[in-house]
PDB file of N, CA and C in Angstrom:
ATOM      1  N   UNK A   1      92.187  97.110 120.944  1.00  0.00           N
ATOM      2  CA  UNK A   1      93.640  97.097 120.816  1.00  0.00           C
ATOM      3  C   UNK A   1      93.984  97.450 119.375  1.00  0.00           C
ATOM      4  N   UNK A   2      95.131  98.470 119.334  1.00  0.00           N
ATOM      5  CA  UNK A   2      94.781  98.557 117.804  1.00  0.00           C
ATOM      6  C   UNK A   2      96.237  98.299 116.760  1.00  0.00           C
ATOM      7  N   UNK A   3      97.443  97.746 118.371  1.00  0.00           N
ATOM      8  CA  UNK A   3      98.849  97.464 117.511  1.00  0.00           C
ATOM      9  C   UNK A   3      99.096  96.210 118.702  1.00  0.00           C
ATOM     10  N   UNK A   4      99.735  94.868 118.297  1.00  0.00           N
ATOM     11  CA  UNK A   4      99.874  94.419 119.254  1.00  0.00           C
ATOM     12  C   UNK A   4     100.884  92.901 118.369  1.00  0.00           C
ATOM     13  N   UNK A   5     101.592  91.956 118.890  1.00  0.00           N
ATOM     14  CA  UNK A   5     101.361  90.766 118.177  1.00  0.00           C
ATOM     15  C   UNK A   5     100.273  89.808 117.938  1.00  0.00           C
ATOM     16  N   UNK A   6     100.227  90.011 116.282  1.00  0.00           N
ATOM     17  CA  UNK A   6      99.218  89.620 115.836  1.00  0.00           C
ATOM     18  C   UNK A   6      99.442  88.273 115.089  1.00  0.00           C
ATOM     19  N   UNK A   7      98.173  87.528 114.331  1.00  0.00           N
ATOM     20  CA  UNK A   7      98.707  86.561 113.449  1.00  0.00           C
ATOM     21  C   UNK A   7      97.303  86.911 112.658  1.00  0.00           C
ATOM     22  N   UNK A   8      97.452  86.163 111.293  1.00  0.00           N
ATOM     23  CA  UNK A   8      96.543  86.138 110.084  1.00  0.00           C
ATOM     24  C   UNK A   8      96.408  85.193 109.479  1.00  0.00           C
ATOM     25  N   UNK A   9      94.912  84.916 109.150  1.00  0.00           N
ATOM     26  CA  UNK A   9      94.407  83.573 108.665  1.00  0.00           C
ATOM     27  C   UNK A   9      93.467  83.545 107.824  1.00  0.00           C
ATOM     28  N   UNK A  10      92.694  82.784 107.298  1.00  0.00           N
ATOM     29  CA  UNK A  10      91.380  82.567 107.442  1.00  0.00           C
ATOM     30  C   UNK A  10      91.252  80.961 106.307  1.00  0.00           C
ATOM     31  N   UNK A  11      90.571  80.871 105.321  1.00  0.00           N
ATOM     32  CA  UNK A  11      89.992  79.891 104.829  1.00  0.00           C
ATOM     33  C   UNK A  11      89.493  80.060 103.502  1.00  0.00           C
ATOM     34  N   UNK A  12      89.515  78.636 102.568  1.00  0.00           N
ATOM     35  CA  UNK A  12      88.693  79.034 100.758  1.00  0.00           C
ATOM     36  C   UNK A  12      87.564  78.020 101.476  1.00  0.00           C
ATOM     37  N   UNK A  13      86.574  78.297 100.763  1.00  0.00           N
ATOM     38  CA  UNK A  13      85.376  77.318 100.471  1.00  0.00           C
ATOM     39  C   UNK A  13      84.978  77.195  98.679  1.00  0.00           C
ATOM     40  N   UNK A  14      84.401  76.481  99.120  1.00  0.00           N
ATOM     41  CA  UNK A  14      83.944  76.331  97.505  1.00  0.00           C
ATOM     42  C   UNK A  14      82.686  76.459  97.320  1.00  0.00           C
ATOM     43  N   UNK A  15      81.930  77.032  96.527  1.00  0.00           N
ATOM     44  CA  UNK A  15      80.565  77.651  95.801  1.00  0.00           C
ATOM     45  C   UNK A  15      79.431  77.141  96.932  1.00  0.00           C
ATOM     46  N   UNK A  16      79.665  75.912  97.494  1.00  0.00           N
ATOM     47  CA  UNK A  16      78.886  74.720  98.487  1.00  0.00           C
ATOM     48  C   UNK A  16      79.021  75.912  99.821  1.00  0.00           C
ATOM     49  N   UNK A  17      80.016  76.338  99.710  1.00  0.00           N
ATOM     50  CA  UNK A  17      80.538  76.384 101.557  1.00  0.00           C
ATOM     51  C   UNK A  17      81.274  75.482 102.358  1.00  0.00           C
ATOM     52  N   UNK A  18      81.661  74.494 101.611  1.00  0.00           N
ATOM     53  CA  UNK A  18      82.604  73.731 102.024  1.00  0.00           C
ATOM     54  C   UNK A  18      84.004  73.992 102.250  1.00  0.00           C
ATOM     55  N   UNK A  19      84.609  73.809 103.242  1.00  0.00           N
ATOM     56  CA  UNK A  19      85.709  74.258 103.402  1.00  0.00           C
ATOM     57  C   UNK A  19      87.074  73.298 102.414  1.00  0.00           C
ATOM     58  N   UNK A  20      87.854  74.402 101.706  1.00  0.00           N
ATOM     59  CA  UNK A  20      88.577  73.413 101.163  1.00  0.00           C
ATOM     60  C   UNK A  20      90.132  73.264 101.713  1.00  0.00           C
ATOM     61  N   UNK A  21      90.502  74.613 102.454  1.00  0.00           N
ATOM     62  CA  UNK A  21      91.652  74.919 102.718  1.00  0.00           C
ATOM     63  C   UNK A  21      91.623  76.302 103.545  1.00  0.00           C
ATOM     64  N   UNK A  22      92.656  75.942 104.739  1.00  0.00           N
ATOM     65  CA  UNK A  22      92.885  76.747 106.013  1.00  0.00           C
ATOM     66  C   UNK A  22      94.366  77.425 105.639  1.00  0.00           C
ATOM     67  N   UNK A  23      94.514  78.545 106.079  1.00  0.00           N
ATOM     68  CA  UNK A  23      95.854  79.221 106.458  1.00  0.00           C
ATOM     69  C   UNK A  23      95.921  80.120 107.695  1.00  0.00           C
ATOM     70  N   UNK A  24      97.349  80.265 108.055  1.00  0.00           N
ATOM     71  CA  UNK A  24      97.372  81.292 109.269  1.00  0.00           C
ATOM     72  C   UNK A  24      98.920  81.195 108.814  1.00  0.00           C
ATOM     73  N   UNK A  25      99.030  82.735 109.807  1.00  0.00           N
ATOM     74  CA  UNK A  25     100.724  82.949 109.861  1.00  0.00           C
ATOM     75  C   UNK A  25     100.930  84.191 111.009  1.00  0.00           C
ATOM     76  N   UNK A  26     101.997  83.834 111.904  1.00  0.00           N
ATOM     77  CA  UNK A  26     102.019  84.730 112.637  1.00  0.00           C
ATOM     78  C   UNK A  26     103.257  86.085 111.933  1.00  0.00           C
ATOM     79  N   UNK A  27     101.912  87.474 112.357  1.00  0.00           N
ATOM     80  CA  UNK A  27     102.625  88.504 111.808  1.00  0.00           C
ATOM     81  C   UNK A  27     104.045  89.501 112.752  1.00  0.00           C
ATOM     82  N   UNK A  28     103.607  89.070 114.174  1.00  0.00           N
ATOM     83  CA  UNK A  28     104.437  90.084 115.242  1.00  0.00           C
ATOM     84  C   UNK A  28     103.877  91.238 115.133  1.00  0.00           C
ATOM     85  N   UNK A  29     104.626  92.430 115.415  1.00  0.00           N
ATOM     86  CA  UNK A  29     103.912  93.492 116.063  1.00  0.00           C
ATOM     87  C   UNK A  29     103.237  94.337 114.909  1.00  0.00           C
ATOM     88  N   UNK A  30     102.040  94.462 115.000  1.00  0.00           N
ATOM     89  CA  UNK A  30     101.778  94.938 113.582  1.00  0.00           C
ATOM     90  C   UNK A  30     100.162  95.042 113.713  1.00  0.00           C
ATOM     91  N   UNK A  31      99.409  96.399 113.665  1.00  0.00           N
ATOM     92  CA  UNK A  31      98.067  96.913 113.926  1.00  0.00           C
ATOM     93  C   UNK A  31      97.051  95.861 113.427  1.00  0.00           C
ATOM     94  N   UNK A  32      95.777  95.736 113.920  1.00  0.00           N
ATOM     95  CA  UNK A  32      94.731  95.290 113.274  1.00  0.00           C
ATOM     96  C   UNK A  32      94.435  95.198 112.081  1.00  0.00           C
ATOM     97  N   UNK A  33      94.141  96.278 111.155  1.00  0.00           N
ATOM     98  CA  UNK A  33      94.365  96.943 110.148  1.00  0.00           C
ATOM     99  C   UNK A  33      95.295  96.112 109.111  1.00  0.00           C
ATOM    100  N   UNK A  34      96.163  96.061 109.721  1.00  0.00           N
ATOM    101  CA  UNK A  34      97.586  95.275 109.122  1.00  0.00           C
ATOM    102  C   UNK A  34      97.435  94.178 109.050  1.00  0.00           C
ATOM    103  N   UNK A  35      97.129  93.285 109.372  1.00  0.00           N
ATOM    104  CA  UNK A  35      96.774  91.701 110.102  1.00  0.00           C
ATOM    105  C   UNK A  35      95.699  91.221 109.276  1.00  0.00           C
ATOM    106  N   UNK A  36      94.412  92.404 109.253  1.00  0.00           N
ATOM    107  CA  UNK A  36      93.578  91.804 108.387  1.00  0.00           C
ATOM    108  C   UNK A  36      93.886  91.886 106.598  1.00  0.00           C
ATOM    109  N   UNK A  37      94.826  93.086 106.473  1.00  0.00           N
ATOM    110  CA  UNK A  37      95.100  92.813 104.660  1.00  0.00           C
ATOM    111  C   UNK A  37      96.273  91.933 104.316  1.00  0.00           C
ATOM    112  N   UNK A  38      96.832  91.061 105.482  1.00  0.00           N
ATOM    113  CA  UNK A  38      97.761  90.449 105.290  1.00  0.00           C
ATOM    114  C   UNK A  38      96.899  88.837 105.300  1.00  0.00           C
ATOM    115  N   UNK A  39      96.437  88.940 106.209  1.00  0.00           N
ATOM    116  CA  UNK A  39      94.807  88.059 105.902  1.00  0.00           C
ATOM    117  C   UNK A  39      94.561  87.771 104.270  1.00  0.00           C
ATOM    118  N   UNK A  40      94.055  88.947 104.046  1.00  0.00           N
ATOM    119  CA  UNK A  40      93.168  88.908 102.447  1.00  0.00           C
ATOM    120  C   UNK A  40      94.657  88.575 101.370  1.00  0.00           C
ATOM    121  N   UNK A  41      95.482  89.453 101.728  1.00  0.00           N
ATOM    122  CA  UNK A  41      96.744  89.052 100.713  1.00  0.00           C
ATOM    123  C   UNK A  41      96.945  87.688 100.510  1.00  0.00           C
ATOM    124  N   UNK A  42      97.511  86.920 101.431  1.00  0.00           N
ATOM    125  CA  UNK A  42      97.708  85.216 102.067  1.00  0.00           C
ATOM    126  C   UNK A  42      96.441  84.813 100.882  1.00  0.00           C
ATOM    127  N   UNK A  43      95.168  84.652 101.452  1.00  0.00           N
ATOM    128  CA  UNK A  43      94.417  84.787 101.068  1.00  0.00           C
ATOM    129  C   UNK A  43      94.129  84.814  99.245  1.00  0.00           C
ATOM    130  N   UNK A  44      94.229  85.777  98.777  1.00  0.00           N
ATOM    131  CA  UNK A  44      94.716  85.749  97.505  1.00  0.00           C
ATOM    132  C   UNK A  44      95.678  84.856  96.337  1.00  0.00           C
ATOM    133  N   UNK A  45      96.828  85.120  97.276  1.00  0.00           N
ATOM    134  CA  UNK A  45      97.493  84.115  96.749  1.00  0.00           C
ATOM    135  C   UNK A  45      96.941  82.565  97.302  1.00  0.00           C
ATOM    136  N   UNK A  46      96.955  82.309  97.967  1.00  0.00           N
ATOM    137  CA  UNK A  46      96.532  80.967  97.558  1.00  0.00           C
ATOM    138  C   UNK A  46      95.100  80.455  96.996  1.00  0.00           C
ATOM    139  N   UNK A  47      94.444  81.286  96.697  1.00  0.00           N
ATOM    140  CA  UNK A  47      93.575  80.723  95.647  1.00  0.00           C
ATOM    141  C   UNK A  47      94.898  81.229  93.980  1.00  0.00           C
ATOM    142  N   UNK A  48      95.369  81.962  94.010  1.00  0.00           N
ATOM    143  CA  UNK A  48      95.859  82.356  92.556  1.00  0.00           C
ATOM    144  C   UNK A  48      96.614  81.029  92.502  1.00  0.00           C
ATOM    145  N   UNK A  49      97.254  80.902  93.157  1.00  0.00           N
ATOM    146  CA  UNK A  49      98.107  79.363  93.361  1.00  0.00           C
ATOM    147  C   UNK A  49      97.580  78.205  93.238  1.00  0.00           C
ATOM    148  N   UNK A  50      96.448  78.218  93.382  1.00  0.00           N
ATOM    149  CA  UNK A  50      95.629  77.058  92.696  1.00  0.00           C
ATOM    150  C   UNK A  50      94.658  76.842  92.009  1.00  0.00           C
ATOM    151  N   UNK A  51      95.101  78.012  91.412  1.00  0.00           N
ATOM    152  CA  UNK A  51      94.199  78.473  89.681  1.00  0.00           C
ATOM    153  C   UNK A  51      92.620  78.370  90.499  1.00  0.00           C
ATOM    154  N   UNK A  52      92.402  79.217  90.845  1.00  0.00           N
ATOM    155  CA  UNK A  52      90.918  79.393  91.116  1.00  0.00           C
ATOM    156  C   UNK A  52      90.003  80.570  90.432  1.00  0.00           C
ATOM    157  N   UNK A  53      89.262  80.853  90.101  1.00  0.00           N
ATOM    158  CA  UNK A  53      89.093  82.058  88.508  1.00  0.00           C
ATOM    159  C   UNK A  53      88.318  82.615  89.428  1.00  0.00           C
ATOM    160  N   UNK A  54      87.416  82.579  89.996  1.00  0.00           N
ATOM    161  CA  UNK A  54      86.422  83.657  90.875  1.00  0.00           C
ATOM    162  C   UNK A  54      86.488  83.284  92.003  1.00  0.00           C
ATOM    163  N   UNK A  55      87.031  84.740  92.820  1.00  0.00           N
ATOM    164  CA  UNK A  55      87.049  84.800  94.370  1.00  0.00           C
ATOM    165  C   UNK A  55      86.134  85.749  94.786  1.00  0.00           C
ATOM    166  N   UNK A  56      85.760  85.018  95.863  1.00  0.00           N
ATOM    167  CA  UNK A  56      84.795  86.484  96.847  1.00  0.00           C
ATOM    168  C   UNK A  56      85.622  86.444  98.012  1.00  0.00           C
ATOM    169  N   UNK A  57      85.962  87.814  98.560  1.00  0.00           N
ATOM    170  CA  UNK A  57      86.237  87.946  99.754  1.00  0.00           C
ATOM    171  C   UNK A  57      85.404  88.735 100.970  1.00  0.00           C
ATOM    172  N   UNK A  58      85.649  87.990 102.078  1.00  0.00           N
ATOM    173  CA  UNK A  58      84.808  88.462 103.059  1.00  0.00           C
ATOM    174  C   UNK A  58      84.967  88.589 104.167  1.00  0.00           C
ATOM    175  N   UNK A  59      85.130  90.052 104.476  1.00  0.00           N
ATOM    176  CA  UNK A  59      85.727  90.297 105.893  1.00  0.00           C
ATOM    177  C   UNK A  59      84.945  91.232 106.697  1.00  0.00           C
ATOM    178  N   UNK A  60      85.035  91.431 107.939  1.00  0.00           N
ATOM    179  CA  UNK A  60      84.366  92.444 108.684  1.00  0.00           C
ATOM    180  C   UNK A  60      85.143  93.352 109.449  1.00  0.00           C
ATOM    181  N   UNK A  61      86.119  93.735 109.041  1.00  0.00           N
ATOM    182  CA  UNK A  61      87.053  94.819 109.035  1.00  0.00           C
ATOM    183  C   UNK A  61      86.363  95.869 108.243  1.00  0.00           C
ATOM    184  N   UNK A  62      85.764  97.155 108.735  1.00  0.00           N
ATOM    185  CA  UNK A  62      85.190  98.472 107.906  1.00  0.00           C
ATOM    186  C   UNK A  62      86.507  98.637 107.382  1.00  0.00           C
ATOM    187  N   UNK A  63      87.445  98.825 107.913  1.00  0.00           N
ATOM    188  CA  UNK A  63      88.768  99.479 107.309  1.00  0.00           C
ATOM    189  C   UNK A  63      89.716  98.989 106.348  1.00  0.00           C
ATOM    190  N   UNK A  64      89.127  97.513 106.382  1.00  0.00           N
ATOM    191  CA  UNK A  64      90.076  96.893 105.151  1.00  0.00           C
ATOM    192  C   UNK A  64      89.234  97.104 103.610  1.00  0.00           C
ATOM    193  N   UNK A  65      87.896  96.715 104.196  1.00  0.00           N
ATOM    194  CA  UNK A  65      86.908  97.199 103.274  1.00  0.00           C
ATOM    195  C   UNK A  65      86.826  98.450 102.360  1.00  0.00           C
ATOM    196  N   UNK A  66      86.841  99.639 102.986  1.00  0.00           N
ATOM    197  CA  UNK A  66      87.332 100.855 102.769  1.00  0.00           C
ATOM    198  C   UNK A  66      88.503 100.715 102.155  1.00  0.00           C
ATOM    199  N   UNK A  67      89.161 100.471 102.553  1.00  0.00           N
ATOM    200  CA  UNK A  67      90.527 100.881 101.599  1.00  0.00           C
ATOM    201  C   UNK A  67      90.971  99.780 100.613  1.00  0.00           C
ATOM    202  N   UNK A  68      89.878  98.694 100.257  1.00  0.00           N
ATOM    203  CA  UNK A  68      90.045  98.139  98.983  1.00  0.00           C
ATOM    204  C   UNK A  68      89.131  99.115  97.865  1.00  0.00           C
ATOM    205  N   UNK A  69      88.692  99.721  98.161  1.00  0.00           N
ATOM    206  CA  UNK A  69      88.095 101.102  97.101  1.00  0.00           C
ATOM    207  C   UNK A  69      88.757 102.144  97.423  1.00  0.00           C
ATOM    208  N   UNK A  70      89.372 102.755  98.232  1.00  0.00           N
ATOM    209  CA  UNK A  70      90.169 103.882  98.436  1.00  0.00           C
ATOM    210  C   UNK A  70      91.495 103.983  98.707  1.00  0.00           C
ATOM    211  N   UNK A  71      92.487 104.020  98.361  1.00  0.00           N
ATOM    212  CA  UNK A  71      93.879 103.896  98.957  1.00  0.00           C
ATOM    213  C   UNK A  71      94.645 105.264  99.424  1.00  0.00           C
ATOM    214  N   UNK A  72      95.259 104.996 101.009  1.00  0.00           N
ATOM    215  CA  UNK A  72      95.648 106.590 101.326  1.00  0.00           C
ATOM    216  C   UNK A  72      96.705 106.563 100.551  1.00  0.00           C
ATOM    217  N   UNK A  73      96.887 107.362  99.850  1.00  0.00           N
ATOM    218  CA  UNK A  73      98.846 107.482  99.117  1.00  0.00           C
ATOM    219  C   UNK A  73      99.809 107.750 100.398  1.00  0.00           C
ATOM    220  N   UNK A  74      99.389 108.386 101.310  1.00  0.00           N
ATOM    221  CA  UNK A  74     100.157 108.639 102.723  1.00  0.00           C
ATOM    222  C   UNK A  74     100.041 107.905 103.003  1.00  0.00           C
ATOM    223  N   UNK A  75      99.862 106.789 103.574  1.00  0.00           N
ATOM    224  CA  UNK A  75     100.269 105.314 104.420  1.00  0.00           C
ATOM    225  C   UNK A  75     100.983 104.954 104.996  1.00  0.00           C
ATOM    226  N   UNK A  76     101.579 104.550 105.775  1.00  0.00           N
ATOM    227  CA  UNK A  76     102.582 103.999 106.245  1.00  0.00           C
ATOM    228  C   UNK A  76     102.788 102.294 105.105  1.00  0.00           C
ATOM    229  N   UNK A  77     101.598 102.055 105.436  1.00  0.00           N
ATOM    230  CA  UNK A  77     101.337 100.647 104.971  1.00  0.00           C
ATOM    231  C   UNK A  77     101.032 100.550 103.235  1.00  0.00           C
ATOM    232  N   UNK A  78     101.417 101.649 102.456  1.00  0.00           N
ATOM    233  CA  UNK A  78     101.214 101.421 101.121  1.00  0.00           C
ATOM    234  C   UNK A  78     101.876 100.766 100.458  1.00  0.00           C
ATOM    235  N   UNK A  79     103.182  99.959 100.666  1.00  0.00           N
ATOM    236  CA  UNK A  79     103.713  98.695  99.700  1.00  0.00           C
ATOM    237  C   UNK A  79     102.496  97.245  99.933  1.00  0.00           C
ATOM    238  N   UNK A  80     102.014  97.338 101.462  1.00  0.00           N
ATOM    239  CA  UNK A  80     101.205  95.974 101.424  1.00  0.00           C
ATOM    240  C   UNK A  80      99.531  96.526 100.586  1.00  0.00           C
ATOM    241  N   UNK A  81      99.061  97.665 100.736  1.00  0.00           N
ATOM    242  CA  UNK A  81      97.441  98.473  99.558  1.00  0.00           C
ATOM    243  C   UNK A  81      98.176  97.753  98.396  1.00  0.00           C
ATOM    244  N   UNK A  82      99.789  98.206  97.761  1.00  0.00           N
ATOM    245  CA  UNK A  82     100.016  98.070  96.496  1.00  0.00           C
ATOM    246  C   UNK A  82      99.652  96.987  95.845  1.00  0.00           C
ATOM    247  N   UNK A  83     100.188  95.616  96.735  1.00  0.00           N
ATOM    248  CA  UNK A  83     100.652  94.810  96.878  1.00  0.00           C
ATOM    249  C   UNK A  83      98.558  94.062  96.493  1.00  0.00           C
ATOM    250  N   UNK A  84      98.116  94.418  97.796  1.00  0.00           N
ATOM    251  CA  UNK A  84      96.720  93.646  97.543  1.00  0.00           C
ATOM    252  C   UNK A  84      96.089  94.391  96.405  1.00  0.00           C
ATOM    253  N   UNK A  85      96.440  95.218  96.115  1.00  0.00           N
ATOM    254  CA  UNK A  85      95.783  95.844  94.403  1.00  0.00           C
ATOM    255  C   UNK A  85      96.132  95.004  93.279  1.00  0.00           C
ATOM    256  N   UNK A  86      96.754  94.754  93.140  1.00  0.00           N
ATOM    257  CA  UNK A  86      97.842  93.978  92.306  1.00  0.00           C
ATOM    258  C   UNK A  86      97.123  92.533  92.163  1.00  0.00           C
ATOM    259  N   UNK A  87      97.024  91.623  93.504  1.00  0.00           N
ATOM    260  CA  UNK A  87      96.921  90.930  93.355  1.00  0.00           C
ATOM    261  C   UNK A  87      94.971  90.692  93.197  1.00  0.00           C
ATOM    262  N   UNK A  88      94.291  91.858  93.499  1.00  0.00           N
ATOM    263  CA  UNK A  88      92.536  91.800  93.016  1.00  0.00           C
ATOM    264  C   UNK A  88      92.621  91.792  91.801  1.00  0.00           C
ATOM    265  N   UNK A  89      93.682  92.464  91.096  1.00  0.00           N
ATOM    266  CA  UNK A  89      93.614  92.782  89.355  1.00  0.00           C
ATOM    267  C   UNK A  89      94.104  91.490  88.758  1.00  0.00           C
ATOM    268  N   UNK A  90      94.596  90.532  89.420  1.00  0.00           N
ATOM    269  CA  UNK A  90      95.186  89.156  89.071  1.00  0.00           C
ATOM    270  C   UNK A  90      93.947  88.330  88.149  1.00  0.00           C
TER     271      UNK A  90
END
């Protein structure tokens, strides 16, 4: 499926693997693709939000992967690329 209502989530751990903190949010109609960098965004900010200095992120999306090293300038979706660029350079 590759557009559908979606929602986005995932989780911080700490150096252990311990889980320290959960999120989700429902997105509505909005591709895979979409769902998962809204994922990593969410994501982002709330470790920046609670002063956390080194993040790893980890997803199994090829395509989100990819386009955190490559960004299409054609996009549809280039305010949310901008947006997670921004916040890796944080």
């Amino acid at each position: 499926i590759d557009e559908g209502f979606a929602a986005a989530g995932g989780y911080v751990r700490n150096h252990k693997g311990e889980w320290i903190i959960g999120f989700a949010r429902y997105l509505g109609n909005c591709s895979v693709l979409e769902a998962e960098l809204w994922g990593i965004l969410d994501g982002l900010n709330l470790t920046v939000d609670r002063c956390f200095q080194k993040v790893f992120i980890q997803t199994d999306n090829i395509e989100a992967i990819k386009l955190s090293w490559k960004i299409i300038w054609e996009s549809p979706i280039l305010p949310l690329l901008e947006e997670f660029i921004r916040q890796l350079k944080r």
